[in-house]
Protein backbone atom coordinates (compact mmCIF):
# COMPACT_ATOMS: atom_id res chain seq x y z
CA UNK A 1 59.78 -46.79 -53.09
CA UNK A 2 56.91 -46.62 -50.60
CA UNK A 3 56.53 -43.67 -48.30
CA UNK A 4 56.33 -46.91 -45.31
CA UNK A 5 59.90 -48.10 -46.49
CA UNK A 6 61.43 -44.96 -46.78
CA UNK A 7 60.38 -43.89 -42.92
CA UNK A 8 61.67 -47.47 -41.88
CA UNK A 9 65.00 -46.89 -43.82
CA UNK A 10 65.10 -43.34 -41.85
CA UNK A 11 64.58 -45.00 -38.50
CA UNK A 12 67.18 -47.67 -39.43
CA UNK A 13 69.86 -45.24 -40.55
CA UNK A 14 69.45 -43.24 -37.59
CA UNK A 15 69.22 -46.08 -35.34
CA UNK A 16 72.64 -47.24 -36.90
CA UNK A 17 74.05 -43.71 -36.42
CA UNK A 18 73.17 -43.67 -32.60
CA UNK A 19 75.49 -46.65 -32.16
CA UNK A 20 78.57 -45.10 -34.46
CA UNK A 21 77.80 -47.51 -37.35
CA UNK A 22 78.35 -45.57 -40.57
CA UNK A 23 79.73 -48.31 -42.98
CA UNK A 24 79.33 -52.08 -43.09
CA UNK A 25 77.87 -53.82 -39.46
CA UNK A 26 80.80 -55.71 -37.52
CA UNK A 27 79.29 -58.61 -35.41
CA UNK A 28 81.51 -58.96 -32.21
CA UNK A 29 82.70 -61.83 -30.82
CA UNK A 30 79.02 -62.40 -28.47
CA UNK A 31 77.48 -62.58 -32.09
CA UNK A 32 79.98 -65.23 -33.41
CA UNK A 33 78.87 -67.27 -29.66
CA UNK A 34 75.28 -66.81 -30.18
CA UNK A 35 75.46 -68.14 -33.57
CA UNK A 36 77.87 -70.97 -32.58
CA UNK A 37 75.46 -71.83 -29.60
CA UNK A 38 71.91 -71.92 -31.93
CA UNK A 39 73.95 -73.52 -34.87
CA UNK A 40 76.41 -76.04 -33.83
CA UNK A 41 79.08 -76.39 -37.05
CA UNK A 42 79.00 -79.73 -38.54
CA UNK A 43 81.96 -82.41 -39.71
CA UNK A 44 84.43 -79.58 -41.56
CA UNK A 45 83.98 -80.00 -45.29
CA UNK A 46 86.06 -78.23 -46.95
CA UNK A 47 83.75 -77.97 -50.31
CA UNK A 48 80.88 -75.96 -47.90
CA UNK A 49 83.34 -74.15 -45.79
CA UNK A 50 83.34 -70.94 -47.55
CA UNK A 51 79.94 -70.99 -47.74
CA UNK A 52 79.30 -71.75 -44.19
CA UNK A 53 81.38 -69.37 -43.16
CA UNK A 54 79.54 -66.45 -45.61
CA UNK A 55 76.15 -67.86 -43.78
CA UNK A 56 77.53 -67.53 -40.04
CA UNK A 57 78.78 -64.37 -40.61
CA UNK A 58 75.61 -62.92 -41.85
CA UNK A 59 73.36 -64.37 -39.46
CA UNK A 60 76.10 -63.07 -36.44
CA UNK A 61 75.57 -59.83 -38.23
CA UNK A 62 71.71 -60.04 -38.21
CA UNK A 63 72.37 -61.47 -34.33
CA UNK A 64 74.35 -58.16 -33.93
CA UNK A 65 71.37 -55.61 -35.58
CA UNK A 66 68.71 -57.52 -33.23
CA UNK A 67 70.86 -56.35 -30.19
CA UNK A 68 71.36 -52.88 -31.40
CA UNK A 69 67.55 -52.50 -32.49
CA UNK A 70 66.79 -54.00 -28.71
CA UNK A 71 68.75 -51.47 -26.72
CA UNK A 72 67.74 -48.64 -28.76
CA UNK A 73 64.21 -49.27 -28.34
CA UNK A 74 65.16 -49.76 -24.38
CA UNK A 75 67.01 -46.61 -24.42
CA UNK A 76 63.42 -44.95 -25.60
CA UNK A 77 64.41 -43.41 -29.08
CA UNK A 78 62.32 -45.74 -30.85
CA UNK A 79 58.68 -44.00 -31.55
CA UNK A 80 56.32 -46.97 -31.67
C-alpha cells in the first residue's frame, strides 16, 4: 500500500479510537433520521427489503463517520 493510504488509515484509526470505537461503527438512532429524511423508503416490497435495509444501514453508518470525522476536526486533533 501507499505511504498516503497508510497515514490516512493511521489518522482514521486514531480518529475512531478518540470516540471509543474499536470494533464495527454503530449508527445511532440521529443516523437512522438523517437517512430516513434524505431517502424517503418507498411502497414495502418485500423482494428489496433486505436489501434496502443492508443499503440504509450502511449509508446511516457512513452518516455516523461524517459526524465523528466533523467533531474531531472541530475538537482540533485533526492536522490539516
Amino acid at each position: 500500500m501507499s505511504e498516503e493510504y497508510d497515514e490516512f488509515e493511521k489518522d482514521a484509526v486514531e480518529m475512531l479510537k478518540a470516540f471509543g470505537i474499536t470494533g464495527p461503527v454503530r449508527p445511532d438512532q440521529e443516523d437512522f433520521k438523517a437517512v430516513e429524511n434524505a431517502y424517503p423508503q418507498s411502497v414495502p416490497d418485500t423482494v428489496q427489503d433486505t436489501a434496502d435495509t443492508a443499503e440504509r444501514y450502511r449509508l446511516a453508518q457512513a452518516n455516523k463517520l461524517i459526524r465523528l470525522v466533523a467533531r474531531w476536526r472541530a475538537s482540533g486533533k485533526f492536522s490539516n
